[in-house]
PDB file of N, CA and C in Angstrom:
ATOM      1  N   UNK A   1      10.713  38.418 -34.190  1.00  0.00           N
ATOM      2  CA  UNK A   1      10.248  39.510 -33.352  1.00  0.00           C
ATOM      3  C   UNK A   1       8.763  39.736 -33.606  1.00  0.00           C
ATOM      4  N   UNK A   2       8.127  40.295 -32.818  1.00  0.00           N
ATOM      5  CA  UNK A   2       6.684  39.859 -32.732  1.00  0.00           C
ATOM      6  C   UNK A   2       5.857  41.163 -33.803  1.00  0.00           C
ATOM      7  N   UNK A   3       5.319  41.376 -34.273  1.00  0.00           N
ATOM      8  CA  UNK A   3       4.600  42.550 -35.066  1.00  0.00           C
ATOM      9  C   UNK A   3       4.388  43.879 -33.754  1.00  0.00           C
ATOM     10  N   UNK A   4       4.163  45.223 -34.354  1.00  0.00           N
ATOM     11  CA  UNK A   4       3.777  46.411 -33.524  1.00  0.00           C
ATOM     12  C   UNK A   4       2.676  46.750 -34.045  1.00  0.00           C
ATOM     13  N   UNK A   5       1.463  47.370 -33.568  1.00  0.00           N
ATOM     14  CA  UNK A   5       0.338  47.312 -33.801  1.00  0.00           C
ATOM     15  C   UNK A   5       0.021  49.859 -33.795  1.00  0.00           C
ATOM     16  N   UNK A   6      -0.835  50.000 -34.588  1.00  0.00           N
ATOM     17  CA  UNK A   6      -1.023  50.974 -33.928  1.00  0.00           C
ATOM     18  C   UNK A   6      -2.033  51.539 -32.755  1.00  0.00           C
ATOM     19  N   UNK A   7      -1.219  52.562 -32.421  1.00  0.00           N
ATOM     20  CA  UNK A   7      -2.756  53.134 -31.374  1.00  0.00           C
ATOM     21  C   UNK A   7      -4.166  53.232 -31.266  1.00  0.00           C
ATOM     22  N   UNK A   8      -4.404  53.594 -32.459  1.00  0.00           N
ATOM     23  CA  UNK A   8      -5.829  53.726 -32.643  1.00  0.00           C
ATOM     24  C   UNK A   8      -6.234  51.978 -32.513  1.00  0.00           C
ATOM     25  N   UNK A   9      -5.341  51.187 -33.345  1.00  0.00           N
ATOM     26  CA  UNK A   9      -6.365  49.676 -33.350  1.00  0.00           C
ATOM     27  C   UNK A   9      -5.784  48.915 -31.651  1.00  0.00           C
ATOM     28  N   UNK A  10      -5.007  49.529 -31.277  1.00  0.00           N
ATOM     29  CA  UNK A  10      -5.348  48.785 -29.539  1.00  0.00           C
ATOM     30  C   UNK A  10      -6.245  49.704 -29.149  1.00  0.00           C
ATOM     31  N   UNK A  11      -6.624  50.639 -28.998  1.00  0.00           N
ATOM     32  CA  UNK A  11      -7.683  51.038 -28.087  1.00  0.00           C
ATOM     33  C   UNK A  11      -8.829  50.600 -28.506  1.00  0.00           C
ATOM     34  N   UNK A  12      -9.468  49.947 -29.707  1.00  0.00           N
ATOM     35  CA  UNK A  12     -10.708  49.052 -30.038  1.00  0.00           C
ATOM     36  C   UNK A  12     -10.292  48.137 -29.983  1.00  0.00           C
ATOM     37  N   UNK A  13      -9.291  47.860 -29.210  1.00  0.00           N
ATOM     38  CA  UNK A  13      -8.943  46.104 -28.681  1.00  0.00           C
ATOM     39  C   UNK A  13      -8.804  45.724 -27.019  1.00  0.00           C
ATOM     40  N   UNK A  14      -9.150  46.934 -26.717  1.00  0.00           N
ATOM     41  CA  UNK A  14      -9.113  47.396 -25.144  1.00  0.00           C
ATOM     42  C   UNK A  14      -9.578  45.905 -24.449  1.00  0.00           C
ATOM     43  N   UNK A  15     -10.591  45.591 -24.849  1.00  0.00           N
ATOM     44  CA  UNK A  15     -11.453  44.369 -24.232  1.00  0.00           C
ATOM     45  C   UNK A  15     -11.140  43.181 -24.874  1.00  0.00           C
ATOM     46  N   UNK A  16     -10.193  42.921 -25.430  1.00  0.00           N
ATOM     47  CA  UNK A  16     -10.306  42.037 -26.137  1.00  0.00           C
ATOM     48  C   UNK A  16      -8.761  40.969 -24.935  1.00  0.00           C
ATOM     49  N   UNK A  17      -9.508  39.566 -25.634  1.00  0.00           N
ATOM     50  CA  UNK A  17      -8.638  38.770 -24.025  1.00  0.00           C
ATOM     51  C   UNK A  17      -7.325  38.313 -24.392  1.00  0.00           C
ATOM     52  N   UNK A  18      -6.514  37.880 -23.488  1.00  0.00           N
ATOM     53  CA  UNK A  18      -4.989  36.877 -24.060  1.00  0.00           C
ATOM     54  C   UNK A  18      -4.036  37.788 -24.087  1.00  0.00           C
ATOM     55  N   UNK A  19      -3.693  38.865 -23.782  1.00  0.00           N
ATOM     56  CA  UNK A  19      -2.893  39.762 -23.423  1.00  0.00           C
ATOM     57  C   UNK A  19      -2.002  39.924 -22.152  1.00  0.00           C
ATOM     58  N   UNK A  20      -0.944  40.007 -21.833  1.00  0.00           N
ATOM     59  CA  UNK A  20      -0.299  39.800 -20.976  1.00  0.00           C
ATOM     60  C   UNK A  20       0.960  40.836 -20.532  1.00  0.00           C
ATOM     61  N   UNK A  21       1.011  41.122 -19.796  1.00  0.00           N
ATOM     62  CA  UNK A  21       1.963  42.370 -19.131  1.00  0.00           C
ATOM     63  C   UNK A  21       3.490  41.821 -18.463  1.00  0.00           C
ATOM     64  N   UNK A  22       4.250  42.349 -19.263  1.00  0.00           N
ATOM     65  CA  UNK A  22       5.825  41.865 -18.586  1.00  0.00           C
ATOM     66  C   UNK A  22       6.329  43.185 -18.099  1.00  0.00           C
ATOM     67  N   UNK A  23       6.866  42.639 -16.958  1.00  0.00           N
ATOM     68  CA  UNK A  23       8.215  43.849 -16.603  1.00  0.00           C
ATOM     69  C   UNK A  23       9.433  43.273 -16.863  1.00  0.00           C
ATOM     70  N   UNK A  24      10.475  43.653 -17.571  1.00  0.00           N
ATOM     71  CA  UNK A  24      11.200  42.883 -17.953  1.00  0.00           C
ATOM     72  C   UNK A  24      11.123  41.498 -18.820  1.00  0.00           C
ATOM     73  N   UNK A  25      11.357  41.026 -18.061  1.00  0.00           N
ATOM     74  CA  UNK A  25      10.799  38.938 -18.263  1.00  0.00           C
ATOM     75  C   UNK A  25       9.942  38.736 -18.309  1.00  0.00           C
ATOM     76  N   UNK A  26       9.554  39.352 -16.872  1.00  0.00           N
ATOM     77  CA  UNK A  26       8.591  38.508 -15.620  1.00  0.00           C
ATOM     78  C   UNK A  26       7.474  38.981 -16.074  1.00  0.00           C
ATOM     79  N   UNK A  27       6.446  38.211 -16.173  1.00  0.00           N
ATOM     80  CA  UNK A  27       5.024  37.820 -16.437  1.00  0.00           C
ATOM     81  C   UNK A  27       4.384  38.819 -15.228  1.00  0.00           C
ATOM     82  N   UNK A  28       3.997  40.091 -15.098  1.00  0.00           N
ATOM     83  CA  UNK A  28       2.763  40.697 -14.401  1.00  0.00           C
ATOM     84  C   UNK A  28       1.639  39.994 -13.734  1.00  0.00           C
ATOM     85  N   UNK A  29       1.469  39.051 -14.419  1.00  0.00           N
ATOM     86  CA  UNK A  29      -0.275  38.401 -13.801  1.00  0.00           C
ATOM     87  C   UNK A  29      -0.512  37.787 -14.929  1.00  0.00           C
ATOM     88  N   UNK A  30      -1.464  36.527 -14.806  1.00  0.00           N
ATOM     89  CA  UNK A  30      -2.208  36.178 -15.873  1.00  0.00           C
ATOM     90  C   UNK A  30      -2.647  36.904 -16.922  1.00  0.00           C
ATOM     91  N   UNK A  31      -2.755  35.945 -18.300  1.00  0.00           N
ATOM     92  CA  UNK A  31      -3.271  36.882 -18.996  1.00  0.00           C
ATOM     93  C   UNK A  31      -4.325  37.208 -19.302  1.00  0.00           C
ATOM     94  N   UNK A  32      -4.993  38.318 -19.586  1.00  0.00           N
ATOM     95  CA  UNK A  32      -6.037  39.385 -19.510  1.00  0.00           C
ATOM     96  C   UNK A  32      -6.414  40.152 -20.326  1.00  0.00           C
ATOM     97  N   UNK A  33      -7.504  41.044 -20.457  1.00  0.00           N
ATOM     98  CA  UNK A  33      -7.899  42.005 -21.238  1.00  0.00           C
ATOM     99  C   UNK A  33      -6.573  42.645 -21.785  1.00  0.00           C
ATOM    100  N   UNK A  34      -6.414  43.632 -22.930  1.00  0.00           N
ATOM    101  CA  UNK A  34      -5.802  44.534 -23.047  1.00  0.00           C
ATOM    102  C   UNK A  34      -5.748  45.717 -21.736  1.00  0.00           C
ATOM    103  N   UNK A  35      -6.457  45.734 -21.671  1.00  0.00           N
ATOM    104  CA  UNK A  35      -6.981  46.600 -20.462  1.00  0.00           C
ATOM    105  C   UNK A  35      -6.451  46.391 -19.085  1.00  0.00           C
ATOM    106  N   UNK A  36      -6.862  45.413 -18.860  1.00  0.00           N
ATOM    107  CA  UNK A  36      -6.061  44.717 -17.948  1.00  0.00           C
ATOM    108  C   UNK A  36      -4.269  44.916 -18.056  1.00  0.00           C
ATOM    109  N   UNK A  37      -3.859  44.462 -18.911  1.00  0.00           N
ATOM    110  CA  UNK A  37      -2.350  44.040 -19.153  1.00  0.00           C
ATOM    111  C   UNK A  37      -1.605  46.044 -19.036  1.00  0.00           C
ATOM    112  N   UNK A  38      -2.152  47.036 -19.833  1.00  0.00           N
ATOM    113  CA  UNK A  38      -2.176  48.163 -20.256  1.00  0.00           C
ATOM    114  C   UNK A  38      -2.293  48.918 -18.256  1.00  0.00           C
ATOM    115  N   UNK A  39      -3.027  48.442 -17.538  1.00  0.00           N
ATOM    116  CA  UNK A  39      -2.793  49.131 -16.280  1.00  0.00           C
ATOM    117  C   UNK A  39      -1.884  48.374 -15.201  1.00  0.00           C
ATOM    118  N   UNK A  40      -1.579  47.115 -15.669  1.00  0.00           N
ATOM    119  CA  UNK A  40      -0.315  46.485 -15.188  1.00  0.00           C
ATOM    120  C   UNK A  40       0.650  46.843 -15.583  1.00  0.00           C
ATOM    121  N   UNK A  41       0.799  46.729 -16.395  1.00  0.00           N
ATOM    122  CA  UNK A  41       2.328  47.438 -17.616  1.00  0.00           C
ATOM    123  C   UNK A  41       2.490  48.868 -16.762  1.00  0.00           C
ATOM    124  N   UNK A  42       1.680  49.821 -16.597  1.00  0.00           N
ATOM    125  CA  UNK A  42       1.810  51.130 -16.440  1.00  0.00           C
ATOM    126  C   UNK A  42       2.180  51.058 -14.856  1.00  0.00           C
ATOM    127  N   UNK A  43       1.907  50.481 -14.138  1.00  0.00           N
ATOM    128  CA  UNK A  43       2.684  50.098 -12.660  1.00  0.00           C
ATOM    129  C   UNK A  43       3.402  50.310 -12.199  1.00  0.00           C
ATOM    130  N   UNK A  44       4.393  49.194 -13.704  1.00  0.00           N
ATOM    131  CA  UNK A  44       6.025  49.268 -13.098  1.00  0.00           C
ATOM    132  C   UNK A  44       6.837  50.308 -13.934  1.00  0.00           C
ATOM    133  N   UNK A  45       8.083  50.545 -12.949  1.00  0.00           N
ATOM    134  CA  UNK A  45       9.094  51.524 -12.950  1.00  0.00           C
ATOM    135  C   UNK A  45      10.082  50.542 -13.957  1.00  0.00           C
ATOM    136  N   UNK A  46      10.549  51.371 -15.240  1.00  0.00           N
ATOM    137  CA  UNK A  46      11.821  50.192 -16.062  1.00  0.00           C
ATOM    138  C   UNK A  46      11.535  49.916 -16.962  1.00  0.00           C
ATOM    139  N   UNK A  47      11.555  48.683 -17.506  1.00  0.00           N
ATOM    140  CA  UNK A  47      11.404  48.092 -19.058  1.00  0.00           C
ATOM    141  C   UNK A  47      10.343  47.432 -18.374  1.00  0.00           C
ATOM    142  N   UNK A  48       8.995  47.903 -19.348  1.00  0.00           N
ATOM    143  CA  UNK A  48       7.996  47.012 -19.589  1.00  0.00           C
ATOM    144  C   UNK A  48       7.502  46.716 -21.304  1.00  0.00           C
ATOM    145  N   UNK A  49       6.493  46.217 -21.290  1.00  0.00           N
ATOM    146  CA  UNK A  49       5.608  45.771 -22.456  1.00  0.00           C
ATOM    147  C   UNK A  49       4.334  44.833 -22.487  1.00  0.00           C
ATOM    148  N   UNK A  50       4.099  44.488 -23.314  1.00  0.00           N
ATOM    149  CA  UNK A  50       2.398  43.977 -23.100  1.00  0.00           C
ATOM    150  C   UNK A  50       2.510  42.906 -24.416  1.00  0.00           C
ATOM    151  N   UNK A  51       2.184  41.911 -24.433  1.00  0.00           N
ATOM    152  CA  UNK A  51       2.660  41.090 -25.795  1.00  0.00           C
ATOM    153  C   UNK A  51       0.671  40.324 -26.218  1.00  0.00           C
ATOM    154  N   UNK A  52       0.509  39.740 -27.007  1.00  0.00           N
ATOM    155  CA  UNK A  52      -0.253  39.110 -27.214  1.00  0.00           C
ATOM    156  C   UNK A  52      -0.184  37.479 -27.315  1.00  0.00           C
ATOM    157  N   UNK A  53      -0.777  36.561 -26.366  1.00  0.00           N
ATOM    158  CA  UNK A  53      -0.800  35.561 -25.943  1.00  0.00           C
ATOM    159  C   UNK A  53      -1.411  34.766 -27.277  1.00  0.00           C
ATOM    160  N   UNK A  54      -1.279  33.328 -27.572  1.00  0.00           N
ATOM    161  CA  UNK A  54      -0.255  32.651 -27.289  1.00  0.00           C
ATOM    162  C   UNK A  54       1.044  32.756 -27.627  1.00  0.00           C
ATOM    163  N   UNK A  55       1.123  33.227 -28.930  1.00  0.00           N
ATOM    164  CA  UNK A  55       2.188  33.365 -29.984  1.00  0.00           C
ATOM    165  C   UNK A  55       2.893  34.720 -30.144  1.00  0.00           C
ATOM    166  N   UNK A  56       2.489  35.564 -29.078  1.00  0.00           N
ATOM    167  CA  UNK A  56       3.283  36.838 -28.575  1.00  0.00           C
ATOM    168  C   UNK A  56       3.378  37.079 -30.479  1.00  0.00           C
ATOM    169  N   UNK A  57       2.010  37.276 -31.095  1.00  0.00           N
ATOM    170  CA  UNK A  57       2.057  38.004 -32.450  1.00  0.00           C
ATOM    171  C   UNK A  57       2.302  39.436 -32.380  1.00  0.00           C
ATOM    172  N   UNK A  58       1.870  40.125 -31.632  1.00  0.00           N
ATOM    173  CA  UNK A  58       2.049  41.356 -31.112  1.00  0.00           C
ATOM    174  C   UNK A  58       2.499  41.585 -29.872  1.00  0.00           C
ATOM    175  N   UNK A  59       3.318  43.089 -29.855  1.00  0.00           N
ATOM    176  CA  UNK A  59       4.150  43.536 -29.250  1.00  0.00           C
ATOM    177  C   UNK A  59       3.931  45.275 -28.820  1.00  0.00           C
ATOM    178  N   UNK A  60       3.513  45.335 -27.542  1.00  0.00           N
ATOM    179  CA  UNK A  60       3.074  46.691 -27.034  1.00  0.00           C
ATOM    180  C   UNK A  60       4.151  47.229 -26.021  1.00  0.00           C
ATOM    181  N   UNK A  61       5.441  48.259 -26.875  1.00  0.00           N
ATOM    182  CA  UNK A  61       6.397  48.721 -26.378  1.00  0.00           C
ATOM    183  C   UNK A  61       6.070  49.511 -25.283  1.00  0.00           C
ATOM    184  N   UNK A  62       6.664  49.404 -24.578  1.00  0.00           N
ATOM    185  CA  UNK A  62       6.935  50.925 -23.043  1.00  0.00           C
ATOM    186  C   UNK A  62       6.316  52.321 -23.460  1.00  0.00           C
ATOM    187  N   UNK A  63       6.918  52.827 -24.771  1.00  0.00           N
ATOM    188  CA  UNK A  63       6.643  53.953 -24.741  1.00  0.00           C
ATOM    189  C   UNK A  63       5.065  54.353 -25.738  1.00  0.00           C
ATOM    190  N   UNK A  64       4.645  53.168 -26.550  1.00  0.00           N
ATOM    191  CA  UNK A  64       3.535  52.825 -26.977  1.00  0.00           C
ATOM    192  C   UNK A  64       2.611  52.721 -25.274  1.00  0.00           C
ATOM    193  N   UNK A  65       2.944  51.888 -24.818  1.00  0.00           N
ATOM    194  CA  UNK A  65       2.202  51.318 -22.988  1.00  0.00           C
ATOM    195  C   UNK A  65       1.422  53.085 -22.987  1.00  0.00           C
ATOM    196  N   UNK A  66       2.938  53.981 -22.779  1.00  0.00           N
ATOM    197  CA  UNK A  66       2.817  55.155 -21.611  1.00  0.00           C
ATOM    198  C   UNK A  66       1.687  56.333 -22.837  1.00  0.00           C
ATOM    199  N   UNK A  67       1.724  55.975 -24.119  1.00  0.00           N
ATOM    200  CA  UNK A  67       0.987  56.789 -24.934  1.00  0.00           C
ATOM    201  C   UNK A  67      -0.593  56.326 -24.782  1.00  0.00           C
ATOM    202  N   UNK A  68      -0.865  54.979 -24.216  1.00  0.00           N
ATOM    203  CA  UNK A  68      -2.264  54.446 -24.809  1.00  0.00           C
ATOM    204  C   UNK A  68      -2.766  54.731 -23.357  1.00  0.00           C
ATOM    205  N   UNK A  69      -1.715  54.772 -22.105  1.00  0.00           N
ATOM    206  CA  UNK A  69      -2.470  55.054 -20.853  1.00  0.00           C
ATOM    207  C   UNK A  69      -2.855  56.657 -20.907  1.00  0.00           C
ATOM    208  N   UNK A  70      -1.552  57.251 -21.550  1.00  0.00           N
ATOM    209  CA  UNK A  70      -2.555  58.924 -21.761  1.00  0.00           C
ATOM    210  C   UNK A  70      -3.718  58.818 -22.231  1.00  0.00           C
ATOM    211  N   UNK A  71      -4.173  58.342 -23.192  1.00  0.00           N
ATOM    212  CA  UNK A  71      -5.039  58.259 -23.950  1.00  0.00           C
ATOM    213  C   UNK A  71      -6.469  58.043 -23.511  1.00  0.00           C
ATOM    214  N   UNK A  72      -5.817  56.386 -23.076  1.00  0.00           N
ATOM    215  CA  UNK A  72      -7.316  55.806 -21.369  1.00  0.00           C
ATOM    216  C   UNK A  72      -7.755  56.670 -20.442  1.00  0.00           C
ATOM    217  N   UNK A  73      -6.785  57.015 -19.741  1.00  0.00           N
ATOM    218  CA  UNK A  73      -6.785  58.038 -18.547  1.00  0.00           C
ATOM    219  C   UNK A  73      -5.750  59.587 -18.638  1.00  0.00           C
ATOM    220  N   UNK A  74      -6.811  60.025 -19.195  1.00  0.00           N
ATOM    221  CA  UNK A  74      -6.311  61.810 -19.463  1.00  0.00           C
ATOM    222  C   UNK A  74      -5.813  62.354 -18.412  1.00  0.00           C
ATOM    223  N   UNK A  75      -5.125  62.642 -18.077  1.00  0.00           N
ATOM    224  CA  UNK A  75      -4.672  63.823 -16.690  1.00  0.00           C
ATOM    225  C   UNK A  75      -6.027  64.628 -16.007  1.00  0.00           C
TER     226      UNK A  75
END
């Protein structure tokens, strides 16, 4: 199972590349910024996550996703 990372160190990883957005399975789009992957992820309705490419070392849960988009984009 892949490592979980905290909040504070993805948001100084915002820009950083090889990141990739699943809904479910299914691959979102190429992979991309954190940033990128983090406003794909937030999209879909269901089970998502955000993994780190190649070796999916890290693992950015749903409810981690919905905390780091508060965070990005405040209400």
């Amino acid at each position: 199972m892949a490592n979980q990372i905290t909040d504070d160190d993805l948001i100084s990883m915002l820009d950083s590349r090889l990141w990739l957005a699943r809904g479910g399975s299914v691959a979102l789009g190429l992979p991309g910024t954190l940033r990128k992957a983090l406003c794909q992820a937030h999209t879909v309705s269901g089970p998502n996550s955000i993994v780190k490419m190649p070796n999916e070392e890290f693992r950015v849960p749903a409810d981690q996703i919905d905390r780091l988009w508060n965070r990005v984009h405040p209400p």
